[in-house]
PDB file of N, CA and C in Angstrom:
ATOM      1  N   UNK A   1      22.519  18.223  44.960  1.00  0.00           N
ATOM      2  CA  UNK A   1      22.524  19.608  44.526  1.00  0.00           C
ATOM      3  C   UNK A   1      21.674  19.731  43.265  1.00  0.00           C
ATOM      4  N   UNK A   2      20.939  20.774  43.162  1.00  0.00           N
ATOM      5  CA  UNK A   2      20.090  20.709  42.123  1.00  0.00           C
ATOM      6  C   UNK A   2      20.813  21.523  40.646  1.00  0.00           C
ATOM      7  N   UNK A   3      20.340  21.023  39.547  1.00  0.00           N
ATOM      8  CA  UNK A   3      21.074  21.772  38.758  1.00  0.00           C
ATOM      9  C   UNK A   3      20.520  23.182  38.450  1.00  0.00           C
ATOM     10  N   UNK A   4      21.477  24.299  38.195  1.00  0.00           N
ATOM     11  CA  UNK A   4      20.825  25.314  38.079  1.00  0.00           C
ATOM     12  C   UNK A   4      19.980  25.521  36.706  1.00  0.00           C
ATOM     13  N   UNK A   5      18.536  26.451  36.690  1.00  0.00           N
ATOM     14  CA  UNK A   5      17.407  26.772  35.721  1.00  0.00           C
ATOM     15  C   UNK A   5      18.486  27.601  34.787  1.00  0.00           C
ATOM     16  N   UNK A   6      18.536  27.177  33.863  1.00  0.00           N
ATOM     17  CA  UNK A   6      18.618  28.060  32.725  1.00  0.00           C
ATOM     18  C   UNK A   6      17.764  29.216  32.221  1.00  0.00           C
ATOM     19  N   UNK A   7      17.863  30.687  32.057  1.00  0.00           N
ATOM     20  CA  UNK A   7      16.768  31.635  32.285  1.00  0.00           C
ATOM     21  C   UNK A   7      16.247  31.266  30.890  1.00  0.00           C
ATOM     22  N   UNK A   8      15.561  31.835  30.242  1.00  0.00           N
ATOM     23  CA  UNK A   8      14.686  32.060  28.800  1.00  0.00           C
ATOM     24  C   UNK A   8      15.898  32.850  28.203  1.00  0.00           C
ATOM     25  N   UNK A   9      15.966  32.356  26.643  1.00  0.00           N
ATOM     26  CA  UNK A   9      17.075  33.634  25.956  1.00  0.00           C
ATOM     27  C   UNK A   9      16.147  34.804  26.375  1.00  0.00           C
ATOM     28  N   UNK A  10      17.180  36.047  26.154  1.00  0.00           N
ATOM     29  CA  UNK A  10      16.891  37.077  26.200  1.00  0.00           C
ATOM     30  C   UNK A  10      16.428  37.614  24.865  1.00  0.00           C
ATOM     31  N   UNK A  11      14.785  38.302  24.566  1.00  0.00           N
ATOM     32  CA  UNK A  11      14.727  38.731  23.455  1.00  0.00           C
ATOM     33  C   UNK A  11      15.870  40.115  23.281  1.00  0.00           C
ATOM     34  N   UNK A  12      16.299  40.311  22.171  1.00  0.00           N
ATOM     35  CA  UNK A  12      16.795  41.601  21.609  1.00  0.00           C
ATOM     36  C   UNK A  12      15.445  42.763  21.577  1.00  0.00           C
ATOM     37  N   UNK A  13      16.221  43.782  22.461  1.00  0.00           N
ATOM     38  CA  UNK A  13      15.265  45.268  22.672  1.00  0.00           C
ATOM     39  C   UNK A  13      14.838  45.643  21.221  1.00  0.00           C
ATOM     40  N   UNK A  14      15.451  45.399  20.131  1.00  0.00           N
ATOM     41  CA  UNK A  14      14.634  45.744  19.161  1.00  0.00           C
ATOM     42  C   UNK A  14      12.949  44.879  18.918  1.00  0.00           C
ATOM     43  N   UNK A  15      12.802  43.748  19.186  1.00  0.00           N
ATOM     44  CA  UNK A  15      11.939  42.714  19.273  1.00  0.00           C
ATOM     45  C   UNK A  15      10.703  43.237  20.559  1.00  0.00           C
ATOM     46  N   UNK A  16      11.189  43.529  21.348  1.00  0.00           N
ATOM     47  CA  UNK A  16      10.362  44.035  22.115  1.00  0.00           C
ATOM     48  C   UNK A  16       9.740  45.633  21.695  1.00  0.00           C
ATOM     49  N   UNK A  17      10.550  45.858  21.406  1.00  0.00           N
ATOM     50  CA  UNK A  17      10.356  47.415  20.782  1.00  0.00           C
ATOM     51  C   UNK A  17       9.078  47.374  19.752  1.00  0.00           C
ATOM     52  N   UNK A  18       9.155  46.028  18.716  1.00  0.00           N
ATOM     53  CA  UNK A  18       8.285  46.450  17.836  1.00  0.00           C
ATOM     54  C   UNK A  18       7.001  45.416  18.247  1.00  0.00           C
ATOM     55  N   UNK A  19       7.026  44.782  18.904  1.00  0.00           N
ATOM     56  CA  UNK A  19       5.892  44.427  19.675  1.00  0.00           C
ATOM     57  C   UNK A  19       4.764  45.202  20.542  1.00  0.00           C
ATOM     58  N   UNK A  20       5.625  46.171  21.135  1.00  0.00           N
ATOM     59  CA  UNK A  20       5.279  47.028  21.637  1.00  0.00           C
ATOM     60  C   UNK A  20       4.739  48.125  20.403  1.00  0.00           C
ATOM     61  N   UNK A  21       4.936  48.148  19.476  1.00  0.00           N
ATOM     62  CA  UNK A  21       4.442  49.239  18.829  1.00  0.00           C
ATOM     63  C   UNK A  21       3.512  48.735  17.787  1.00  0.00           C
ATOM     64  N   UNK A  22       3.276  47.234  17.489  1.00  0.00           N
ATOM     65  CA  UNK A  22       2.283  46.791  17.011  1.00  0.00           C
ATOM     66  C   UNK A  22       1.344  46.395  18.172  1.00  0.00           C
ATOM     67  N   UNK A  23       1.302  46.198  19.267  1.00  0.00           N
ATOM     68  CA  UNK A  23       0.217  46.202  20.081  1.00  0.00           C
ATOM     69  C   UNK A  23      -0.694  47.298  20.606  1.00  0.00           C
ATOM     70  N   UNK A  24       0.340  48.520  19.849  1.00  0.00           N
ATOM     71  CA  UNK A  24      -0.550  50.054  20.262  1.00  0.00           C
ATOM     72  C   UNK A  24      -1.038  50.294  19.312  1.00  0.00           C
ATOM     73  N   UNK A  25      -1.286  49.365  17.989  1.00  0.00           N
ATOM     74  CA  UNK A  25      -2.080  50.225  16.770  1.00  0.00           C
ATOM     75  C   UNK A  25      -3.517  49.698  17.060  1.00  0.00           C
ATOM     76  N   UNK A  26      -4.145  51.006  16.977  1.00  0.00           N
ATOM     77  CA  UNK A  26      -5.379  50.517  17.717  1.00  0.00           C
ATOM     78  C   UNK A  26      -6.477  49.444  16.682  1.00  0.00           C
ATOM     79  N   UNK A  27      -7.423  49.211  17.620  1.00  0.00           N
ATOM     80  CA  UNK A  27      -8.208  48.350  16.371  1.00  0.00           C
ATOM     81  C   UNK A  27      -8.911  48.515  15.251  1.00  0.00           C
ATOM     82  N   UNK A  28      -8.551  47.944  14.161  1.00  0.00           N
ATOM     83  CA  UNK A  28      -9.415  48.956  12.814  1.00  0.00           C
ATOM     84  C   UNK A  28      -8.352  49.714  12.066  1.00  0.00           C
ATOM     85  N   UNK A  29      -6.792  49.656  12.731  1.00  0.00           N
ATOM     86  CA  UNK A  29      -6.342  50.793  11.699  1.00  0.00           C
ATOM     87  C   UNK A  29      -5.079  49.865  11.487  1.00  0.00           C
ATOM     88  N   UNK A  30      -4.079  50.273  10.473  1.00  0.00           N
ATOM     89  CA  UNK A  30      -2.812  49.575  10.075  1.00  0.00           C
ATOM     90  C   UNK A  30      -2.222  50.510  10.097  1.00  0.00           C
ATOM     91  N   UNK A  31      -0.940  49.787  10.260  1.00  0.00           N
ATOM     92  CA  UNK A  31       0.822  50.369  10.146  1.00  0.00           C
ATOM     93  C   UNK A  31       1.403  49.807   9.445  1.00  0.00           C
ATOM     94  N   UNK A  32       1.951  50.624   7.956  1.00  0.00           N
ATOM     95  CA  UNK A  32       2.990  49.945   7.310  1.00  0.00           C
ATOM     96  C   UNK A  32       4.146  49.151   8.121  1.00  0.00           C
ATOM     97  N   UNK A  33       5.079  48.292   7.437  1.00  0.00           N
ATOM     98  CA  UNK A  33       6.634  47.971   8.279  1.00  0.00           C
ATOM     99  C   UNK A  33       7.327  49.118   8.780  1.00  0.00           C
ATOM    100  N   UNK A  34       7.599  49.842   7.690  1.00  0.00           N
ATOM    101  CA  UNK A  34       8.388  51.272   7.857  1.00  0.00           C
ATOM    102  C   UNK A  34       7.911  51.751   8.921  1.00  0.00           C
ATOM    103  N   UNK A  35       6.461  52.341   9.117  1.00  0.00           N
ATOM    104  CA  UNK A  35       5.870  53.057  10.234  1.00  0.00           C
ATOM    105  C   UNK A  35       6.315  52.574  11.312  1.00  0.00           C
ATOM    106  N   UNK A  36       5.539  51.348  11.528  1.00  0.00           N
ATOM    107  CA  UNK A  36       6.184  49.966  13.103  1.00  0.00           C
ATOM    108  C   UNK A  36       7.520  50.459  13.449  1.00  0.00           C
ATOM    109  N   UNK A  37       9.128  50.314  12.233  1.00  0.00           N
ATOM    110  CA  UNK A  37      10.585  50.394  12.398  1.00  0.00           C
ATOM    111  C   UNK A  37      10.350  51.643  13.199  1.00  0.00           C
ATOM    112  N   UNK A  38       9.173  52.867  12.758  1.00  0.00           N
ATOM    113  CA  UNK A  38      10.021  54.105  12.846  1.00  0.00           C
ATOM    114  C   UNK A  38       9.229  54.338  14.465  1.00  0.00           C
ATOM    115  N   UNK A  39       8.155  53.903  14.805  1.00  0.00           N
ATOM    116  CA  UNK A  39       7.644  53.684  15.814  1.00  0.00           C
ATOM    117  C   UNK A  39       8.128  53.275  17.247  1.00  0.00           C
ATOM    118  N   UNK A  40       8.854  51.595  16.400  1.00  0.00           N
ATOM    119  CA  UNK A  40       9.755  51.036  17.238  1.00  0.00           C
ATOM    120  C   UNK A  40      11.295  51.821  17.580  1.00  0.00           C
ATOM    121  N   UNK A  41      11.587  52.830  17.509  1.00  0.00           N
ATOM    122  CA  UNK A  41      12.891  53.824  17.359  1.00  0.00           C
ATOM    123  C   UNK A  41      13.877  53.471  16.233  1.00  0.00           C
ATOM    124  N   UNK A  42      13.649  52.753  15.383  1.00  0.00           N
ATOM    125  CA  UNK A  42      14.262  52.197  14.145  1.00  0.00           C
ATOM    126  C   UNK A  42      14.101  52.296  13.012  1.00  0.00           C
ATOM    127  N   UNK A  43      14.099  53.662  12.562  1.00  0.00           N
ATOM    128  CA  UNK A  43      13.716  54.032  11.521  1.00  0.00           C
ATOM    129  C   UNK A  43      14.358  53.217  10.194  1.00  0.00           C
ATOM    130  N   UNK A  44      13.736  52.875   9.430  1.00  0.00           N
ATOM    131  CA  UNK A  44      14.846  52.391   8.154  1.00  0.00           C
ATOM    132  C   UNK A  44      14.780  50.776   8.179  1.00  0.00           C
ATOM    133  N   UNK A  45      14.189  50.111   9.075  1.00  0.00           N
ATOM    134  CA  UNK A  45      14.675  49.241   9.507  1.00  0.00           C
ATOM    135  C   UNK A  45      13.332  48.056   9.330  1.00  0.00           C
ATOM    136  N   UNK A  46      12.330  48.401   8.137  1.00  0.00           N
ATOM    137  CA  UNK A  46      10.818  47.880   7.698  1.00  0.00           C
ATOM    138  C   UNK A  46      11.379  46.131   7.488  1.00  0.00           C
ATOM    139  N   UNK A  47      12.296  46.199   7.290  1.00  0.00           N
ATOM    140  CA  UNK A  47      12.332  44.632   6.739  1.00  0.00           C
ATOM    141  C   UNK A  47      13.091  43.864   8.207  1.00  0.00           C
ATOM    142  N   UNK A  48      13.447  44.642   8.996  1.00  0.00           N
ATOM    143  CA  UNK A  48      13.413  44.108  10.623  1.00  0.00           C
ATOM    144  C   UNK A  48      12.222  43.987  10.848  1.00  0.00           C
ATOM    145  N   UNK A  49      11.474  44.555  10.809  1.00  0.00           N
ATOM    146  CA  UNK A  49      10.473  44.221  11.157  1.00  0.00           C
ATOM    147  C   UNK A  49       9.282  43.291  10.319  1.00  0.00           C
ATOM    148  N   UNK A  50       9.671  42.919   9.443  1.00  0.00           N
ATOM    149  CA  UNK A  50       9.219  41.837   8.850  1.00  0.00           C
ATOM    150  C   UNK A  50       9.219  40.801   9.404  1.00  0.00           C
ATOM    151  N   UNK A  51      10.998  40.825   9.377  1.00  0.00           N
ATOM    152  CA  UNK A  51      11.648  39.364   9.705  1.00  0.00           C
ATOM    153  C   UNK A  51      11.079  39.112  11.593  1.00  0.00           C
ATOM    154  N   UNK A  52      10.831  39.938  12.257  1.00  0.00           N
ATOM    155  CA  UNK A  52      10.293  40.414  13.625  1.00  0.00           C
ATOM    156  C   UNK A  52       8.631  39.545  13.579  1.00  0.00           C
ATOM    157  N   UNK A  53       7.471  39.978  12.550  1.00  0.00           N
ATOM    158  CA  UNK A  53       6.386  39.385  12.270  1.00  0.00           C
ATOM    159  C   UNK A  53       6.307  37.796  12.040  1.00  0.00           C
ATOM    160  N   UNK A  54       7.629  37.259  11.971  1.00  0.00           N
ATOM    161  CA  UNK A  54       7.194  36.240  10.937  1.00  0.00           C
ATOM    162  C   UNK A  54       8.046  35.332  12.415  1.00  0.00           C
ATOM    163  N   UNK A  55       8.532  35.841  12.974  1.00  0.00           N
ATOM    164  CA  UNK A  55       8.873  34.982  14.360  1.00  0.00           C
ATOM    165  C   UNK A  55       8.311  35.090  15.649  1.00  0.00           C
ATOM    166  N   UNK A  56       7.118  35.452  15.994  1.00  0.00           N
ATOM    167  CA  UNK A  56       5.986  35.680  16.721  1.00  0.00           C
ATOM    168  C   UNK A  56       6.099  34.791  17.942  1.00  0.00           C
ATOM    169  N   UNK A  57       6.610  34.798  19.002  1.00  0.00           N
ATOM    170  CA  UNK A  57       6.129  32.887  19.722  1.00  0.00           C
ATOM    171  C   UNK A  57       4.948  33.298  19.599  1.00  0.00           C
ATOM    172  N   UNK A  58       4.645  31.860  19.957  1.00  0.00           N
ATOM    173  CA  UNK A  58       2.845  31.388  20.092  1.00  0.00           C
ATOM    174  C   UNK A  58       2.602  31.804  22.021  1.00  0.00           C
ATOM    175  N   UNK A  59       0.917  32.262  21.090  1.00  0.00           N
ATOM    176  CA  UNK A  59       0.560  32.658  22.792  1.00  0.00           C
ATOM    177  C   UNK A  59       1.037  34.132  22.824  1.00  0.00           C
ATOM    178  N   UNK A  60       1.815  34.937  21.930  1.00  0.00           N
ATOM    179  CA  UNK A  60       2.088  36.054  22.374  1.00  0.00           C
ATOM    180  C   UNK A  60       0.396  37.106  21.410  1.00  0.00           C
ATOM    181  N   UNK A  61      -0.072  37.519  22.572  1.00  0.00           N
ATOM    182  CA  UNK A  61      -0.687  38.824  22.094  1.00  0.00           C
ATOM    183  C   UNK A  61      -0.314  39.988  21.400  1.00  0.00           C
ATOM    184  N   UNK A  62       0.080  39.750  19.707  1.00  0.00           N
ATOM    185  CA  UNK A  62       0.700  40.730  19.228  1.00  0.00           C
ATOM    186  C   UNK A  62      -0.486  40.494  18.088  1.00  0.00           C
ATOM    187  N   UNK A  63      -0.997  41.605  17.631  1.00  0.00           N
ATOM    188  CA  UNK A  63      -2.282  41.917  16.641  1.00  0.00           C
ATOM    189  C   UNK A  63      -1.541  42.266  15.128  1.00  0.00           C
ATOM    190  N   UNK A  64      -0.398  40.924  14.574  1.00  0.00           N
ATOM    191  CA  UNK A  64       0.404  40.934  13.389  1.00  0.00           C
ATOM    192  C   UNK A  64      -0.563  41.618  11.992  1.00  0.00           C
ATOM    193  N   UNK A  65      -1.904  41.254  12.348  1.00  0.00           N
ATOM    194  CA  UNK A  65      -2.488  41.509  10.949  1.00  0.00           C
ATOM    195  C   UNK A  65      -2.450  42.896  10.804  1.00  0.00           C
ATOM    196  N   UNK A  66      -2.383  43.834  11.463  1.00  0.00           N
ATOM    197  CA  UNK A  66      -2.278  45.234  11.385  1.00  0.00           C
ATOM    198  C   UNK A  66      -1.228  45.801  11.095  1.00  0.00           C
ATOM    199  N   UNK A  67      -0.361  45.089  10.775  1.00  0.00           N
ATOM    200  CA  UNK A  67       0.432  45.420   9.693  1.00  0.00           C
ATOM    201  C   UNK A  67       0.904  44.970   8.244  1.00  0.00           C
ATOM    202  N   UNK A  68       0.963  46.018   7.586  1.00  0.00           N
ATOM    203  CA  UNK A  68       1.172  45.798   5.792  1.00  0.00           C
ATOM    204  C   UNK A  68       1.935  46.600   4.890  1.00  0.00           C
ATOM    205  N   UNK A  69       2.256  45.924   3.642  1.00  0.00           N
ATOM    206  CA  UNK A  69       3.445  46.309   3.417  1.00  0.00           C
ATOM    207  C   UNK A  69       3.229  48.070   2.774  1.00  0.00           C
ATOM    208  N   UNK A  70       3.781  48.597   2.141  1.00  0.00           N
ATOM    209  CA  UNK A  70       3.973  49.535   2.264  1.00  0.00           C
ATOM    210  C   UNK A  70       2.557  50.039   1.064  1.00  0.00           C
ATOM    211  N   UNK A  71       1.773  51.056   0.995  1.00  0.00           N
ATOM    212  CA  UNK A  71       0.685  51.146   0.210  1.00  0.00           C
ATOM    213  C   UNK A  71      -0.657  50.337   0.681  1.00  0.00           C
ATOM    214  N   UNK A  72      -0.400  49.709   2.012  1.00  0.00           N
ATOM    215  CA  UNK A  72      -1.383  48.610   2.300  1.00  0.00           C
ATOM    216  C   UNK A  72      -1.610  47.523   1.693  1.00  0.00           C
ATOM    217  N   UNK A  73      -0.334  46.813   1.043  1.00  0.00           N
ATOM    218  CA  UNK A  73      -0.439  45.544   0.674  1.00  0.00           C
ATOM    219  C   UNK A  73      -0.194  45.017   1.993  1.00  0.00           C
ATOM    220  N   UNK A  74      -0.939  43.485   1.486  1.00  0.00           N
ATOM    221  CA  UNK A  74      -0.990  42.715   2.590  1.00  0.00           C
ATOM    222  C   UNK A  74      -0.131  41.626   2.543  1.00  0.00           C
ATOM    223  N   UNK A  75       0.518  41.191   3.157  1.00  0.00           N
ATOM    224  CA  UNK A  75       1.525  39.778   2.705  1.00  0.00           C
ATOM    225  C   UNK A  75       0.890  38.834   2.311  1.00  0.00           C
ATOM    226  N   UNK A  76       1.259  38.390   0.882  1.00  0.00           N
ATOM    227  CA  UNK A  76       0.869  36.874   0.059  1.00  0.00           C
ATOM    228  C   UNK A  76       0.782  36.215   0.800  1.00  0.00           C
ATOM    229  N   UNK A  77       1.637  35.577   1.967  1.00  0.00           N
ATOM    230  CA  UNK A  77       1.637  34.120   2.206  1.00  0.00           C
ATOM    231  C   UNK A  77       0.471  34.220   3.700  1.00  0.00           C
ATOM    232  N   UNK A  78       0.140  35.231   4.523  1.00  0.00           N
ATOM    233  CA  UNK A  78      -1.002  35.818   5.005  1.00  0.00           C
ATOM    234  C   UNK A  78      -2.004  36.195   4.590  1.00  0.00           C
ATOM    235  N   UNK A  79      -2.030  36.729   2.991  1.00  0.00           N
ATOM    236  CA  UNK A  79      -3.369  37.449   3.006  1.00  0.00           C
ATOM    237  C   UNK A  79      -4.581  37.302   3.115  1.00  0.00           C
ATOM    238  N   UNK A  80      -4.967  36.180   3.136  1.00  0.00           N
ATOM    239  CA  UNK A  80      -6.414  35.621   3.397  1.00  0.00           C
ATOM    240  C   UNK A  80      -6.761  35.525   5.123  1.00  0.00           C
ATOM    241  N   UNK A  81      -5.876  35.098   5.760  1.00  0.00           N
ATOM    242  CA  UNK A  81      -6.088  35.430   7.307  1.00  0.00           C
ATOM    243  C   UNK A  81      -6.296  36.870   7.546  1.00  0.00           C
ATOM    244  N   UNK A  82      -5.445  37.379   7.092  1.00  0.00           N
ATOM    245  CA  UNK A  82      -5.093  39.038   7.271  1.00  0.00           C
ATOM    246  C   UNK A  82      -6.051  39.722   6.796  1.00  0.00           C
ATOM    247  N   UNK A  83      -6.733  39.330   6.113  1.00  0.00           N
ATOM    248  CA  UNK A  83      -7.967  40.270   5.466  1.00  0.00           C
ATOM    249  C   UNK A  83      -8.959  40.130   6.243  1.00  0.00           C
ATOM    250  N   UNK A  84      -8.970  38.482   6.446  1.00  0.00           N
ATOM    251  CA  UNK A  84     -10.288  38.020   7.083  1.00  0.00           C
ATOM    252  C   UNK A  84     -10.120  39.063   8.499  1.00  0.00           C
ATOM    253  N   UNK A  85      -8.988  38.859   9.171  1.00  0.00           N
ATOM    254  CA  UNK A  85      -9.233  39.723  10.714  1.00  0.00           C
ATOM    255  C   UNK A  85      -9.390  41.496  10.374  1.00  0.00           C
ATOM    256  N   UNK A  86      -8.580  42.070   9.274  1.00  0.00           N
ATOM    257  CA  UNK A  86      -9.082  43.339   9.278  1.00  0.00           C
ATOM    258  C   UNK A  86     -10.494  43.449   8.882  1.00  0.00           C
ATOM    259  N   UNK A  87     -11.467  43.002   8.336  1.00  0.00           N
ATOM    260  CA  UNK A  87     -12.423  42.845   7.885  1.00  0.00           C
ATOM    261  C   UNK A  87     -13.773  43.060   9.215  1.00  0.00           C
ATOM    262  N   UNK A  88     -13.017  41.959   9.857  1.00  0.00           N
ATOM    263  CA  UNK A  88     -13.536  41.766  10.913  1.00  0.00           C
ATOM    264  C   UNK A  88     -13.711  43.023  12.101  1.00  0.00           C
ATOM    265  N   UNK A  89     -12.988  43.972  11.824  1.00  0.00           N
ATOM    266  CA  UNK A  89     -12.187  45.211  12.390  1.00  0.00           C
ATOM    267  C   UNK A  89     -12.853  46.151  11.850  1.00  0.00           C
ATOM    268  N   UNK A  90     -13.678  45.779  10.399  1.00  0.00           N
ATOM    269  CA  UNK A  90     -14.446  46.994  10.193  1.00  0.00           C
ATOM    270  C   UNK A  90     -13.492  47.519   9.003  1.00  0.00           C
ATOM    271  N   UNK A  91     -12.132  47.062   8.844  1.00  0.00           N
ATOM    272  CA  UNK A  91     -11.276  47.729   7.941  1.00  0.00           C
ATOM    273  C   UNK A  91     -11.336  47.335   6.633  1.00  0.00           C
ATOM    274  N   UNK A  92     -11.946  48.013   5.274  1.00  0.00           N
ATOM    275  CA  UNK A  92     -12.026  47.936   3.974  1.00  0.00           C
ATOM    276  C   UNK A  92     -10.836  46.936   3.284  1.00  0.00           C
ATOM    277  N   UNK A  93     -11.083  45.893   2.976  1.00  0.00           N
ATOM    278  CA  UNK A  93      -9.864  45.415   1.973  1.00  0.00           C
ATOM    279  C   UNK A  93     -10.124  44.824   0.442  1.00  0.00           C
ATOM    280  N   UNK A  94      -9.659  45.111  -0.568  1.00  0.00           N
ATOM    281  CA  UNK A  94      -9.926  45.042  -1.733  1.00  0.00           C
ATOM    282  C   UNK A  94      -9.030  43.924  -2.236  1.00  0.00           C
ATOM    283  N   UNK A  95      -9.847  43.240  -3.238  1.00  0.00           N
ATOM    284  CA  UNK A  95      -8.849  42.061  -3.827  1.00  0.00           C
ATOM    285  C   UNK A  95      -9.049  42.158  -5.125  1.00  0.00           C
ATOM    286  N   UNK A  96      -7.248  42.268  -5.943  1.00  0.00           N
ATOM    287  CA  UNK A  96      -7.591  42.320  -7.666  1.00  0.00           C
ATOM    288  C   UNK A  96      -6.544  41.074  -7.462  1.00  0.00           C
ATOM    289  N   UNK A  97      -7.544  40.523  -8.060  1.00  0.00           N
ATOM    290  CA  UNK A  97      -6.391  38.883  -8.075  1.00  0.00           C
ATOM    291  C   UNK A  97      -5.877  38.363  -6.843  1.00  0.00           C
ATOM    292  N   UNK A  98      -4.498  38.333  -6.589  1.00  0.00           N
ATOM    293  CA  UNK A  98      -4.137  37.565  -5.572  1.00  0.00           C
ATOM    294  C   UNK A  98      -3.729  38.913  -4.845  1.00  0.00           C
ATOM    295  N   UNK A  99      -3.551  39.867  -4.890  1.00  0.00           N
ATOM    296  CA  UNK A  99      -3.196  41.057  -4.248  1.00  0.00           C
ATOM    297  C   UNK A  99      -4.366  41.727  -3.720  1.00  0.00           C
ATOM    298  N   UNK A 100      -4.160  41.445  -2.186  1.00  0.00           N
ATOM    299  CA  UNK A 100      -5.246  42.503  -1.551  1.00  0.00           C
ATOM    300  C   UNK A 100      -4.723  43.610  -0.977  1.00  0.00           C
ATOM    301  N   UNK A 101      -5.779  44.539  -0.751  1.00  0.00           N
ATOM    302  CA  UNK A 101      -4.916  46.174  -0.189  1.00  0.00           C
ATOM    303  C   UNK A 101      -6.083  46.375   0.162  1.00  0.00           C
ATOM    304  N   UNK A 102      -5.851  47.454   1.621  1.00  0.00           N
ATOM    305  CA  UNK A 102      -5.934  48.092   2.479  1.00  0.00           C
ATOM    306  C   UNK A 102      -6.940  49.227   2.232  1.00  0.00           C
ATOM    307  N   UNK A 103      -8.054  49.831   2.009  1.00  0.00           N
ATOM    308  CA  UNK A 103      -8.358  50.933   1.368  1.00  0.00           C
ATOM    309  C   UNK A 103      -8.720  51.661   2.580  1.00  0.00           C
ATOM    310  N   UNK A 104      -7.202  52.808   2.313  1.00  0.00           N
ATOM    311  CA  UNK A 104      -7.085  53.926   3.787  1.00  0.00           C
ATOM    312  C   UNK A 104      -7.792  55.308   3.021  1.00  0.00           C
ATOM    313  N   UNK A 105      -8.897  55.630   4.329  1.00  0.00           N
ATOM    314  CA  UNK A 105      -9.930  56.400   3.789  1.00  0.00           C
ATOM    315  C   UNK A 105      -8.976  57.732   3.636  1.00  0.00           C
ATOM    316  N   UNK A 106      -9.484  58.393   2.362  1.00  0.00           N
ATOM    317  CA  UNK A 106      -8.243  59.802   2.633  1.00  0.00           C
ATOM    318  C   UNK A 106      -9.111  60.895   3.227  1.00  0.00           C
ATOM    319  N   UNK A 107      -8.228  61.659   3.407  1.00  0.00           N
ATOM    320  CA  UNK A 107      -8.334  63.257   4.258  1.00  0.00           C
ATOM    321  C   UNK A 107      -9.238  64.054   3.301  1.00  0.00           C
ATOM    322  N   UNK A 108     -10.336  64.438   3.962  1.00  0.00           N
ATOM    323  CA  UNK A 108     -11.059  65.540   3.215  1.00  0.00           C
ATOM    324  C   UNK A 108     -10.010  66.954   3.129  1.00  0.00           C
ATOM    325  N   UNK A 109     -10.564  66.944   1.981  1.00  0.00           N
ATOM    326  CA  UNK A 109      -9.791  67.803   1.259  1.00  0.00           C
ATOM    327  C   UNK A 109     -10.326  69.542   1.850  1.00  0.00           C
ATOM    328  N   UNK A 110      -9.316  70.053   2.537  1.00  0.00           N
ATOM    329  CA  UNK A 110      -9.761  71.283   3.098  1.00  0.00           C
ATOM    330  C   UNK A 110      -9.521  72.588   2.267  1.00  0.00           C
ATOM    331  N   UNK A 111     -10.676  73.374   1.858  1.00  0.00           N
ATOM    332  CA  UNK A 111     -10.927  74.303   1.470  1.00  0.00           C
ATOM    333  C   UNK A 111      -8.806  75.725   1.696  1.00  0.00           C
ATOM    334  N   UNK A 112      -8.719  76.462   0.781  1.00  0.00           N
ATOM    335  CA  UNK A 112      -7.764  76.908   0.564  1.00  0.00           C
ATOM    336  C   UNK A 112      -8.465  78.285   1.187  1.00  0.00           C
ATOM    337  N   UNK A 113      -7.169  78.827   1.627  1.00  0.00           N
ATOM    338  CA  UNK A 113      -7.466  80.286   2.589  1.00  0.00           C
ATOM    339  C   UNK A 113      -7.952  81.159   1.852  1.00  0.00           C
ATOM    340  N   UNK A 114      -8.934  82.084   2.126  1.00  0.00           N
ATOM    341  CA  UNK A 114      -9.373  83.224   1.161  1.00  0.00           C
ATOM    342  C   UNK A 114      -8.329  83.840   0.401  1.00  0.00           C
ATOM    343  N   UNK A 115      -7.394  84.148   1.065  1.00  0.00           N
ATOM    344  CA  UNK A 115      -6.408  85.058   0.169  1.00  0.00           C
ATOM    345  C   UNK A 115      -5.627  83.936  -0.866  1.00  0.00           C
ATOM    346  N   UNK A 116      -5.762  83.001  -0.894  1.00  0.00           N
ATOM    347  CA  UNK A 116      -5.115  81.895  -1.968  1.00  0.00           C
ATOM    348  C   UNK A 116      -6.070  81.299  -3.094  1.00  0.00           C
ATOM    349  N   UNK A 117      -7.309  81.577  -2.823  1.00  0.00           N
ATOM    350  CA  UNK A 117      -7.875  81.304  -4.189  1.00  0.00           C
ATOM    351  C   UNK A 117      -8.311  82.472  -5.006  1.00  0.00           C
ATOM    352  N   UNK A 118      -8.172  81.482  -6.114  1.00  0.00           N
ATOM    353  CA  UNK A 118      -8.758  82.280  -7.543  1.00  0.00           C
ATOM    354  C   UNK A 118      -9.749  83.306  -7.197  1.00  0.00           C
ATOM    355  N   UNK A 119      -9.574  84.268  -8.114  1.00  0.00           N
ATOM    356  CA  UNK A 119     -10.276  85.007  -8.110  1.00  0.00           C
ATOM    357  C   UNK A 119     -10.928  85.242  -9.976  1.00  0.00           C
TER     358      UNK A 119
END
């Protein structure tokens, strides 16, 4: 009699959840943790999803560098990989010392309705 296969643990739906929502940020752009949690239906929940980044199996197609911490810091113990691939992406990253960040282009600034400006 053969012994029976033991299946694979089961990941927790939150784990899949935020996999799934770091594999939809498209290429070139970042998602804070927070964003990913709130993405993944878990709002509140940025440092799940930390702890989520940092247990990756190998071989899984999940694009980790596209995400950063909140302001577009990039994680210390990553940041030199992490820069190197956003970089690579076309995405601006700045380094003052050991802290690199993200430089997210801002919103042109749109003109105020006639009846709201100065006169």
């Amino acid at each position: 009699m053969k012994p029976e296969a033991s299946a694979p643990p089961e990941r927790p739906p939150f784990s899949e959840a935020v996999w799934r929502a770091v594999r939809a940020i498209p290429r070139g752009q970042v998602r804070s943790y927070s964003q990913v949690a709130l993405y993944a239906g878990r709002p509140g929940a940025a440092r799940g999803v930390g702890r989520e980044m940092t247990t990756l199996p190998p071989g899984r197609e999940v694009p980790w560098w596209r995400v950063t911490k909140s302001g577009g810091v990039l994680a210390s113990k990553v940041a030199q990989e992490q820069a190197k691939r956003l970089r690579a992406e076309g995405v601006t990253v700045e380094q003052r010392g050991q802290v690199f960040r993200v430089k997210v282009p801002q919103e042109p600034e749109t003109p105020a309705p006639a009846s709201k400006r100065k006169r």
